[in-house]
PDB file of N, CA and C in Angstrom:
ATOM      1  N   UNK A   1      36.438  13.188   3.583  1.00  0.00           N
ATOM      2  CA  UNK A   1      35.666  14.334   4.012  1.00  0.00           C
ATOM      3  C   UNK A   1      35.553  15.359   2.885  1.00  0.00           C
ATOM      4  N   UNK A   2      36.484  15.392   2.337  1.00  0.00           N
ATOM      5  CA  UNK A   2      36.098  16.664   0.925  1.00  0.00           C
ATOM      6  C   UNK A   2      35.820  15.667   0.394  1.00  0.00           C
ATOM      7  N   UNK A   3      35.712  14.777   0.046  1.00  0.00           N
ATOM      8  CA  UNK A   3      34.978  14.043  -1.519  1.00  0.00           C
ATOM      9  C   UNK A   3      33.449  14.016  -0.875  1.00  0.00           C
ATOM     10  N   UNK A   4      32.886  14.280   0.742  1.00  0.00           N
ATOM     11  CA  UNK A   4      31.495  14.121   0.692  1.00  0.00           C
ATOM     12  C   UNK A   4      31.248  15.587   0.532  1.00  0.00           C
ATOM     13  N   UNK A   5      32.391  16.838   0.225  1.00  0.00           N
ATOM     14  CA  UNK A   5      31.738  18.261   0.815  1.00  0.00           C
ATOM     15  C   UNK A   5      31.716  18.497  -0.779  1.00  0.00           C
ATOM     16  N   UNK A   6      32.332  17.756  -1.641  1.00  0.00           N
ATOM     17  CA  UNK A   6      32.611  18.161  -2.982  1.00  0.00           C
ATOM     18  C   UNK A   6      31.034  17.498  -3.511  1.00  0.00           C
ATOM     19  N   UNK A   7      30.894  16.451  -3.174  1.00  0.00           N
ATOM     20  CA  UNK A   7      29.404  15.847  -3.704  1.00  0.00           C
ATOM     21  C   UNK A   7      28.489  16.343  -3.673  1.00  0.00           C
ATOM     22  N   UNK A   8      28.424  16.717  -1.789  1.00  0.00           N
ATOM     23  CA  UNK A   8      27.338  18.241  -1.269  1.00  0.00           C
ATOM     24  C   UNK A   8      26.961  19.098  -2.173  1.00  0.00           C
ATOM     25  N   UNK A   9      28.473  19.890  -1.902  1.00  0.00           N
ATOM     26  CA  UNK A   9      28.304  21.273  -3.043  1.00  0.00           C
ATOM     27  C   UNK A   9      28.279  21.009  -4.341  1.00  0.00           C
ATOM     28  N   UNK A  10      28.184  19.895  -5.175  1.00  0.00           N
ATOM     29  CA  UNK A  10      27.623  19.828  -5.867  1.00  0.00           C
ATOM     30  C   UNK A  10      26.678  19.068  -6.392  1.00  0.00           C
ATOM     31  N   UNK A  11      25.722  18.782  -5.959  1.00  0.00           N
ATOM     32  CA  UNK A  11      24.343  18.863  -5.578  1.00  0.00           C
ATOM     33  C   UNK A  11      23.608  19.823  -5.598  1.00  0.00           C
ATOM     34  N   UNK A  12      23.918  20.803  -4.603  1.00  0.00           N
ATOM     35  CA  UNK A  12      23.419  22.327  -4.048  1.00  0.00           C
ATOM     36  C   UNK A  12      23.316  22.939  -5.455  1.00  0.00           C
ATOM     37  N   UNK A  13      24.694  23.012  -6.410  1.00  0.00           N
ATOM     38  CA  UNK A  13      24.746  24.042  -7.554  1.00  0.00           C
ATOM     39  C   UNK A  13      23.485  23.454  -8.532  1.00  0.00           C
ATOM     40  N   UNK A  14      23.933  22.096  -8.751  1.00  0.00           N
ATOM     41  CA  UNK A  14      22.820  21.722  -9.929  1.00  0.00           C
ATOM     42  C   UNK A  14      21.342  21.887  -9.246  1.00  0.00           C
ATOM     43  N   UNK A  15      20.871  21.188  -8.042  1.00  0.00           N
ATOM     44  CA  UNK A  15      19.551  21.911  -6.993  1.00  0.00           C
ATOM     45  C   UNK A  15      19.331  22.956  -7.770  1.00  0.00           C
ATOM     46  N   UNK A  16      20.467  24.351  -7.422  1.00  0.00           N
ATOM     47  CA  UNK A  16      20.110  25.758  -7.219  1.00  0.00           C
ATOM     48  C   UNK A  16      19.807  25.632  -8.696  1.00  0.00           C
ATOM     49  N   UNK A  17      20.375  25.556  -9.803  1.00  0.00           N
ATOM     50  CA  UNK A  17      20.532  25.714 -11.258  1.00  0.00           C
ATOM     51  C   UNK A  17      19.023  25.323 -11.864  1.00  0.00           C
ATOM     52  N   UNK A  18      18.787  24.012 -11.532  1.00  0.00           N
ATOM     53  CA  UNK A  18      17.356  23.641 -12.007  1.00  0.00           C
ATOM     54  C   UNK A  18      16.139  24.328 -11.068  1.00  0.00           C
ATOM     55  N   UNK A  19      16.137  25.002  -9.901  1.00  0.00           N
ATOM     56  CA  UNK A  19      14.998  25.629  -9.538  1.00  0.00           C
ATOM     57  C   UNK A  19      14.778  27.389 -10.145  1.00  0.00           C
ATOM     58  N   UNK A  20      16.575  27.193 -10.282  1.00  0.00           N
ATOM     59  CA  UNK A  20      16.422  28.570 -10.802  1.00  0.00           C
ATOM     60  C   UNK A  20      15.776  28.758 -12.134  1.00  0.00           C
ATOM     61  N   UNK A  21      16.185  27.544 -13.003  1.00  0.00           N
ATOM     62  CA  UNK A  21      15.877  27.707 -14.243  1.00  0.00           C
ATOM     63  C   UNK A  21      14.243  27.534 -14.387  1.00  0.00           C
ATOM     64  N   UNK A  22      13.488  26.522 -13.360  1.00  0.00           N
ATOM     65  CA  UNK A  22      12.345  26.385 -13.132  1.00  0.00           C
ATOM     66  C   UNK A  22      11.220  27.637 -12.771  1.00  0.00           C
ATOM     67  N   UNK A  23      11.941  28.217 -11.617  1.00  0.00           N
ATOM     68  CA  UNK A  23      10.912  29.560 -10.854  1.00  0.00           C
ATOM     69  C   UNK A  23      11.752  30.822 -11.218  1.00  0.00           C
ATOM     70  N   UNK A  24      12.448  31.317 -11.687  1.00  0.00           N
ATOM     71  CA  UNK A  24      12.850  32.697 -11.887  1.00  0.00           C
ATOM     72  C   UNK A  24      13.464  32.623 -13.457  1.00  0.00           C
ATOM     73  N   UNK A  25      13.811  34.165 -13.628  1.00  0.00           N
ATOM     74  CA  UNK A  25      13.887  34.875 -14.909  1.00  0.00           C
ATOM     75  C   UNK A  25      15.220  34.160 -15.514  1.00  0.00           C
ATOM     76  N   UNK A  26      15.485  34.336 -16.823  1.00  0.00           N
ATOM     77  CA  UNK A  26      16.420  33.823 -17.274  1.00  0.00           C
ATOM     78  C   UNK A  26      18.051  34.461 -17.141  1.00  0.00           C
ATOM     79  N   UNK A  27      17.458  35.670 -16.703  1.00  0.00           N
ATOM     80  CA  UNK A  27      18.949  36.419 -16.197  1.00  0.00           C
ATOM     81  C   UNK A  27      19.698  36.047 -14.294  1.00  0.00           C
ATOM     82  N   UNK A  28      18.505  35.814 -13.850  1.00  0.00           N
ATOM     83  CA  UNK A  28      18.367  35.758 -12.498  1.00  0.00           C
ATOM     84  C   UNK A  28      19.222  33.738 -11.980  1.00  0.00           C
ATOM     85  N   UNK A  29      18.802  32.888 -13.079  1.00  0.00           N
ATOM     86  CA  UNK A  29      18.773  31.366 -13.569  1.00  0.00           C
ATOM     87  C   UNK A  29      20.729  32.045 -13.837  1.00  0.00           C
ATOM     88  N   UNK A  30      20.869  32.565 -15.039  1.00  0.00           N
ATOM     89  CA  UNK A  30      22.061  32.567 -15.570  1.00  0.00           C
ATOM     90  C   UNK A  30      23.156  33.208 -14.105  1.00  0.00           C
ATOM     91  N   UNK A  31      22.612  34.051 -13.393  1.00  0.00           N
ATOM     92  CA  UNK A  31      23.496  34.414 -12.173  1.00  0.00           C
ATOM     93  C   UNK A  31      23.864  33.387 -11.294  1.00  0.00           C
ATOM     94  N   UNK A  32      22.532  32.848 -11.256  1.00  0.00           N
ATOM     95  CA  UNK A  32      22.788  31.928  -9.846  1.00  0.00           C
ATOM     96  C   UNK A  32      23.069  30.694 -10.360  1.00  0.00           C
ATOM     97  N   UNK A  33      23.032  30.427 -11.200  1.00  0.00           N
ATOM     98  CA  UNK A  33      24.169  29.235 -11.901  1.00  0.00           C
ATOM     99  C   UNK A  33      25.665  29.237 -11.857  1.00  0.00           C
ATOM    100  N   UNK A  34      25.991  30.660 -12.622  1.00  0.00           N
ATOM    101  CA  UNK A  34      27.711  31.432 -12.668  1.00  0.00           C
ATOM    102  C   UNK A  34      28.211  31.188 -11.030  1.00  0.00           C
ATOM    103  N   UNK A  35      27.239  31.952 -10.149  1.00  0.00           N
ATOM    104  CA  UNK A  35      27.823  31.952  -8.693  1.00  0.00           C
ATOM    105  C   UNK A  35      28.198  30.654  -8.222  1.00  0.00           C
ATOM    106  N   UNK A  36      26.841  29.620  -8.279  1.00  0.00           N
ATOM    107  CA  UNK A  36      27.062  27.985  -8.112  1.00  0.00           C
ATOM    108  C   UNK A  36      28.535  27.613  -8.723  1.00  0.00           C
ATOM    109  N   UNK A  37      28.738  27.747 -10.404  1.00  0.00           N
ATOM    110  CA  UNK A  37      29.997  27.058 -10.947  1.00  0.00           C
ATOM    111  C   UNK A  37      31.416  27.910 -10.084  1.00  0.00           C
ATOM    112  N   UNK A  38      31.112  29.513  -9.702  1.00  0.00           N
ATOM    113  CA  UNK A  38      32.413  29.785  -9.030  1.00  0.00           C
ATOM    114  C   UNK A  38      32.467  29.279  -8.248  1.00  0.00           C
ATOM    115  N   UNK A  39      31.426  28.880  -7.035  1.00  0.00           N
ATOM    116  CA  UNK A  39      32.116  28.474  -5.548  1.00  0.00           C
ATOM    117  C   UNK A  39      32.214  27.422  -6.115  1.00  0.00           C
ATOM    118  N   UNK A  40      32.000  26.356  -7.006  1.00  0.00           N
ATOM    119  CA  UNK A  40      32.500  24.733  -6.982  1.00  0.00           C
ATOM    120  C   UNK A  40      33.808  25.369  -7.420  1.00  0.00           C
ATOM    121  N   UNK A  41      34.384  25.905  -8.498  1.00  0.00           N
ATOM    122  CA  UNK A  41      35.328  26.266  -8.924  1.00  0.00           C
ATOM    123  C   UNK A  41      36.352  26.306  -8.371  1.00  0.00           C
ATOM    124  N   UNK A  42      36.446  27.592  -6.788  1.00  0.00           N
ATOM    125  CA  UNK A  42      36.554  27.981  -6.039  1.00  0.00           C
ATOM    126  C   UNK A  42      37.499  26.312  -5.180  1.00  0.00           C
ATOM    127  N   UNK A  43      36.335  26.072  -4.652  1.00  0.00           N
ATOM    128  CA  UNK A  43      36.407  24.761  -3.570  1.00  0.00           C
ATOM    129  C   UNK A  43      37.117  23.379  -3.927  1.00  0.00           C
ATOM    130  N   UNK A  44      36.913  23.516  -5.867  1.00  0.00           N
ATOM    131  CA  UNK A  44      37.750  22.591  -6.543  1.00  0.00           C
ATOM    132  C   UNK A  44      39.662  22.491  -6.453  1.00  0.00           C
ATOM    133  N   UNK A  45      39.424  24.054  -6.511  1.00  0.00           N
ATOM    134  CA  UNK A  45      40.945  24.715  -6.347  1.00  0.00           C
ATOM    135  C   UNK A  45      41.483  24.688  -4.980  1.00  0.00           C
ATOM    136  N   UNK A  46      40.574  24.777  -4.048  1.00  0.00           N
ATOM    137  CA  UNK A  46      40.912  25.037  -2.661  1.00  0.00           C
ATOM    138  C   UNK A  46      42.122  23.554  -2.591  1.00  0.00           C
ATOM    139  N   UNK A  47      40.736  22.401  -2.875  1.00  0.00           N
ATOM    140  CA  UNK A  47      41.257  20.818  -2.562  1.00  0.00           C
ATOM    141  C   UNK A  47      42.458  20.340  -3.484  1.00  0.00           C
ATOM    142  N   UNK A  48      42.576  21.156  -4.597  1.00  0.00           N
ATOM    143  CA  UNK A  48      44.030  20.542  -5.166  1.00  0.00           C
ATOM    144  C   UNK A  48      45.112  21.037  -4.621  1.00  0.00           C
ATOM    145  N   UNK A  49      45.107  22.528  -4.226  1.00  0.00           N
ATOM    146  CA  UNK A  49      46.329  23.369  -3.865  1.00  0.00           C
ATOM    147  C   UNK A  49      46.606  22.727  -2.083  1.00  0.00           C
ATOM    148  N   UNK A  50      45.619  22.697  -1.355  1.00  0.00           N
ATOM    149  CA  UNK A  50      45.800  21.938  -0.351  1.00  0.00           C
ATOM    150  C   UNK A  50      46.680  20.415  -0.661  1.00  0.00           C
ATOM    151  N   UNK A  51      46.138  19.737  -1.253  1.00  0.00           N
ATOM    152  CA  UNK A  51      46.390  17.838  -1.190  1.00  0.00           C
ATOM    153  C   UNK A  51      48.506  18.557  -2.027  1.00  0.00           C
ATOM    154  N   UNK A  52      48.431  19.285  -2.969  1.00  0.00           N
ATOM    155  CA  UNK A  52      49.791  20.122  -3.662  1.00  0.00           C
ATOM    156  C   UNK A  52      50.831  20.362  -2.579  1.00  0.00           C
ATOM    157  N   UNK A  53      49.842  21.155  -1.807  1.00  0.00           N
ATOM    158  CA  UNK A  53      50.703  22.124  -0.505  1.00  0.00           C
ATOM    159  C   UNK A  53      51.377  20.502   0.821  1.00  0.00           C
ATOM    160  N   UNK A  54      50.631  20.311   0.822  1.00  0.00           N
ATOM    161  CA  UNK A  54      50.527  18.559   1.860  1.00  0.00           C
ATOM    162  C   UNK A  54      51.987  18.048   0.813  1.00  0.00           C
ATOM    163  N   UNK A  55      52.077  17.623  -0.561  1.00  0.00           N
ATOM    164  CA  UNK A  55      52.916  16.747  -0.971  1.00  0.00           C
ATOM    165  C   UNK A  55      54.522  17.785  -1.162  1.00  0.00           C
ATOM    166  N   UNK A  56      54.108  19.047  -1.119  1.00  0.00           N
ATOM    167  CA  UNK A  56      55.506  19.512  -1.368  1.00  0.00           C
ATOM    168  C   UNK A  56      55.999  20.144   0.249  1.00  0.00           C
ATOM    169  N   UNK A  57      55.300  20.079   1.332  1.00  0.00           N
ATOM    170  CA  UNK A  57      55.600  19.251   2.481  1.00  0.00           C
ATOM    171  C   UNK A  57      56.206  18.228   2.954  1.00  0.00           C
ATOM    172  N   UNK A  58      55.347  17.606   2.680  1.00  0.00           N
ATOM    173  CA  UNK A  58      56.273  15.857   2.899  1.00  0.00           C
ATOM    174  C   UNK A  58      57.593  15.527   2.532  1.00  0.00           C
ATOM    175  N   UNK A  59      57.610  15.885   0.994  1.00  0.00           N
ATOM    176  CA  UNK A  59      58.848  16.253   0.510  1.00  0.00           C
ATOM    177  C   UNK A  59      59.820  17.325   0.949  1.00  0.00           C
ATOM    178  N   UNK A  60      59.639  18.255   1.483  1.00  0.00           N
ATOM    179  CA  UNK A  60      60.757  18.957   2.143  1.00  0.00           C
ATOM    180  C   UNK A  60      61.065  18.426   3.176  1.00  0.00           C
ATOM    181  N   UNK A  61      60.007  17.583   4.014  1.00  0.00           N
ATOM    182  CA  UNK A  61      60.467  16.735   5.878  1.00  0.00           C
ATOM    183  C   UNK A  61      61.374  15.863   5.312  1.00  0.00           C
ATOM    184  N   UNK A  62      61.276  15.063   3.983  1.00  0.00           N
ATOM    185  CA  UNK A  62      61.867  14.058   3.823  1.00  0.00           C
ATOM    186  C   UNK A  62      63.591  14.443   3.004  1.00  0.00           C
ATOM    187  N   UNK A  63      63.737  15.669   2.783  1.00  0.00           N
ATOM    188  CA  UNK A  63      64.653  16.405   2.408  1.00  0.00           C
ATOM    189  C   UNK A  63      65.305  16.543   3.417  1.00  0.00           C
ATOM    190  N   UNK A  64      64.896  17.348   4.834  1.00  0.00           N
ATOM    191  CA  UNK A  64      65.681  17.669   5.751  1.00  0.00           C
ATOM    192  C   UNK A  64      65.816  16.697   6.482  1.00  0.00           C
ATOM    193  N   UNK A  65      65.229  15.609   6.405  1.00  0.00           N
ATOM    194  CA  UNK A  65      65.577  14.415   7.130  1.00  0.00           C
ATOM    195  C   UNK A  65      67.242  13.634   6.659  1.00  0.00           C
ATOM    196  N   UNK A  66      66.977  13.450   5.398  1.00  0.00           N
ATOM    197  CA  UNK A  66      67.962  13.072   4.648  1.00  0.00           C
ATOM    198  C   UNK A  66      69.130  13.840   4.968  1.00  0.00           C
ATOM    199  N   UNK A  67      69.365  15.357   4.932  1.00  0.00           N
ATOM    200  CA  UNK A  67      69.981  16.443   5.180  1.00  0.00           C
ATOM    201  C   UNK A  67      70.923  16.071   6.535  1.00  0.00           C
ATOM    202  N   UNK A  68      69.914  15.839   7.549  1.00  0.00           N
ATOM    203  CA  UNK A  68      70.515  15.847   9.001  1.00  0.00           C
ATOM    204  C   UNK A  68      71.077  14.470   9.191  1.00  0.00           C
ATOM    205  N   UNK A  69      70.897  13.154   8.422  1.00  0.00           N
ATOM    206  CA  UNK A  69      71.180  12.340   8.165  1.00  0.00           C
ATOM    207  C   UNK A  69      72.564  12.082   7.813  1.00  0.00           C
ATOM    208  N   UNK A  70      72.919  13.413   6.518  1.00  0.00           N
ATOM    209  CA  UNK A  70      74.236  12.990   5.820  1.00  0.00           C
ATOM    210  C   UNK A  70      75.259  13.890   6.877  1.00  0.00           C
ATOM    211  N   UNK A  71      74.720  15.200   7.250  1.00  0.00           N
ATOM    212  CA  UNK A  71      75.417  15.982   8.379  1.00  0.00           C
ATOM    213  C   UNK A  71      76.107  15.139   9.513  1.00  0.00           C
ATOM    214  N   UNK A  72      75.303  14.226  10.040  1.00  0.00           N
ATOM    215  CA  UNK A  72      75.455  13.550  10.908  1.00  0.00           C
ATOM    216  C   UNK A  72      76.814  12.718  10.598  1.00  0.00           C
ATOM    217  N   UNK A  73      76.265  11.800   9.993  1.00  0.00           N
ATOM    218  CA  UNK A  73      77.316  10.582   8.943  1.00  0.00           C
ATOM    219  C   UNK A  73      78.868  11.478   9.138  1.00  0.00           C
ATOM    220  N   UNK A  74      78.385  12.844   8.266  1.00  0.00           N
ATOM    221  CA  UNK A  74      79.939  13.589   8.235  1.00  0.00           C
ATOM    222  C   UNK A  74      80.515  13.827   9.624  1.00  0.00           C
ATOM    223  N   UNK A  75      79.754  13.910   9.916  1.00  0.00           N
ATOM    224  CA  UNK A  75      80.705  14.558  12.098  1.00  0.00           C
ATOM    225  C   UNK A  75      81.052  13.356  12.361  1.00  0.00           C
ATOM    226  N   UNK A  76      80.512  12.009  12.014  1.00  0.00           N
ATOM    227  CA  UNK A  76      81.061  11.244  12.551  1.00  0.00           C
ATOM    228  C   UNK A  76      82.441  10.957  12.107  1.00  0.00           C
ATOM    229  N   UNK A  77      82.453  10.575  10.710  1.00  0.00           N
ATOM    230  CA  UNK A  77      83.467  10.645   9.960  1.00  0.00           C
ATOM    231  C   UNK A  77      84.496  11.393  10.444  1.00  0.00           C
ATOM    232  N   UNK A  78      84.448  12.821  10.648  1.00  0.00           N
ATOM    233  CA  UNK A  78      85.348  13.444  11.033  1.00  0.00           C
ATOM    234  C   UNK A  78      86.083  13.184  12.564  1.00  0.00           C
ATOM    235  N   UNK A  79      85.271  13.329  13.342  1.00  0.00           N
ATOM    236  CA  UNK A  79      85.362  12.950  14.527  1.00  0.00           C
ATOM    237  C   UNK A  79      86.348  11.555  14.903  1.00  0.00           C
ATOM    238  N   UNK A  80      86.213  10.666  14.102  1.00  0.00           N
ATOM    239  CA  UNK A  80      86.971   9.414  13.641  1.00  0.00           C
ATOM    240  C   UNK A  80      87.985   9.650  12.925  1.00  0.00           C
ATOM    241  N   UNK A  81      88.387  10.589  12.132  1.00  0.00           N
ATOM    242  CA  UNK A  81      89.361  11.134  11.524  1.00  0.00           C
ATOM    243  C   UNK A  81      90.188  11.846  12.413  1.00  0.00           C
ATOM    244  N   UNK A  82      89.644  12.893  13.291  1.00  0.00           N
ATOM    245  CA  UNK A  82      90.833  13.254  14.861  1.00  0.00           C
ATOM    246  C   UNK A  82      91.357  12.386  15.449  1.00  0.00           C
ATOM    247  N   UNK A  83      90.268  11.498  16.040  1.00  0.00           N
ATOM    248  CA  UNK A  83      90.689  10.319  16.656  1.00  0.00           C
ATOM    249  C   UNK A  83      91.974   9.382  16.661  1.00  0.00           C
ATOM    250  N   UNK A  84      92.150   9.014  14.774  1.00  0.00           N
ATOM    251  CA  UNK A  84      92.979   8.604  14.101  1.00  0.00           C
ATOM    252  C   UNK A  84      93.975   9.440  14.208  1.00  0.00           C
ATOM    253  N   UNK A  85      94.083  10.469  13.852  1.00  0.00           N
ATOM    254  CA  UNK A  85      94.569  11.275  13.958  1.00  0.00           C
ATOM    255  C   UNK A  85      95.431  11.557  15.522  1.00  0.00           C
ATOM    256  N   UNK A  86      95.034  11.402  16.076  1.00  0.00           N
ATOM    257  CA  UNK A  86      95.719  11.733  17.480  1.00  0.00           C
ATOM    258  C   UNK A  86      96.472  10.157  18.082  1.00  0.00           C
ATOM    259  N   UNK A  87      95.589   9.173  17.933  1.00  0.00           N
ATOM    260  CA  UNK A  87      96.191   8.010  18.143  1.00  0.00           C
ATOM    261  C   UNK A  87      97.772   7.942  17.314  1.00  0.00           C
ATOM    262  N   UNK A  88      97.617   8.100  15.927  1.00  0.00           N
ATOM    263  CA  UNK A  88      98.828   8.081  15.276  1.00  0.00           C
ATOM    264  C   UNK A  88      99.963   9.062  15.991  1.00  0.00           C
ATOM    265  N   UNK A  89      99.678  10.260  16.349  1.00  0.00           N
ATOM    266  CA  UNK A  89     100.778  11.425  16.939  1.00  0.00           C
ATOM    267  C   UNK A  89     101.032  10.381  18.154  1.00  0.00           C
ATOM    268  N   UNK A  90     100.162   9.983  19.038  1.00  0.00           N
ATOM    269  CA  UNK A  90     100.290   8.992  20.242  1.00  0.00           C
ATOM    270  C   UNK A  90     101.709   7.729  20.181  1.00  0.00           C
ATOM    271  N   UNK A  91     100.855   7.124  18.650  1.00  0.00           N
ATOM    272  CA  UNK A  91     102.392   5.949  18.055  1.00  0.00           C
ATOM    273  C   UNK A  91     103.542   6.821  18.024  1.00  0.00           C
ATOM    274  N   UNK A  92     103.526   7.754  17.231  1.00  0.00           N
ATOM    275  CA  UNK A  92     104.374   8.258  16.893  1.00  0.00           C
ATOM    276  C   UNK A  92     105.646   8.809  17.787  1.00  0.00           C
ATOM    277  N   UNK A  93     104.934   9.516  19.039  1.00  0.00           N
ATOM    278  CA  UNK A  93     105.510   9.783  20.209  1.00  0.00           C
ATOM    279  C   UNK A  93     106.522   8.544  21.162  1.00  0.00           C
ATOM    280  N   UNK A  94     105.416   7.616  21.142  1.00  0.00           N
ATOM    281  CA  UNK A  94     105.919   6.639  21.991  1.00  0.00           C
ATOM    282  C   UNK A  94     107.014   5.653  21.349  1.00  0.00           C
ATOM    283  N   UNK A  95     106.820   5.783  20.035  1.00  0.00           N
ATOM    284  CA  UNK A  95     108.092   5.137  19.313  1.00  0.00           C
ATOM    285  C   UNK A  95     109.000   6.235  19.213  1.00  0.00           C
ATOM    286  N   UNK A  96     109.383   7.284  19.273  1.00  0.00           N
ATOM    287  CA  UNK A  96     110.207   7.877  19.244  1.00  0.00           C
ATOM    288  C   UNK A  96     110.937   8.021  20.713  1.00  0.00           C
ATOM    289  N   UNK A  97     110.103   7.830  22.120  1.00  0.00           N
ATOM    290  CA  UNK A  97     110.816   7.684  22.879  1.00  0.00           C
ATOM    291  C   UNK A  97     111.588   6.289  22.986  1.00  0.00           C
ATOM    292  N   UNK A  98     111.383   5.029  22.597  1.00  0.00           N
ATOM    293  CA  UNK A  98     112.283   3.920  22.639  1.00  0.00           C
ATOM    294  C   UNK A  98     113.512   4.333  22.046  1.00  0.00           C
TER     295      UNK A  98
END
């Protein structure tokens, strides 16, 4: 969809550029050319900082994914470490009463 709005609009500029240069003054040609190259300019920038903004996105989901991933892993770990932990006081107890 932007590679057909990027084709569009530029079309439109070179259009506008050659009628301008065709039917009006050479100052009037030189404006409406400048305006044409800003909005492509413009719209060029829009579509990189967007597709930019999208990848350093992805990359942060895939950051905090990872994140909640290793968090996880650790509670378990630990959690298994009480466990152990209490079972052993458990041995420990019950061999001391024999």
């Amino acid at each position: 969809m932007k590679n057909l709005l990027f084709i569009i609009l530029s079309a439109l500029s070179v259009s506008a550029a050659g009628y301008s240069f065709l039917y009006m003054s050479v100052k009037t040609a030189s404006a409406i050319i400048f305006l044409c190259g800003l909005m492509l300019g413009i719209f060029i920038m829009n579509i990189k900082l967007n597709s930019k903004n999208d990848r350093i996105n992805s990359y942060k989901r895939e950051l905090e994914k990872e994140s909640i991933a290793s968090t996880e892993s650790s509670s378990r770990v630990k959690v298994l470490e009480s466990k152990i932990e209490v079972l052993e006081k458990a041995l420990e107890n019950a061999l001391n009463k024999k």
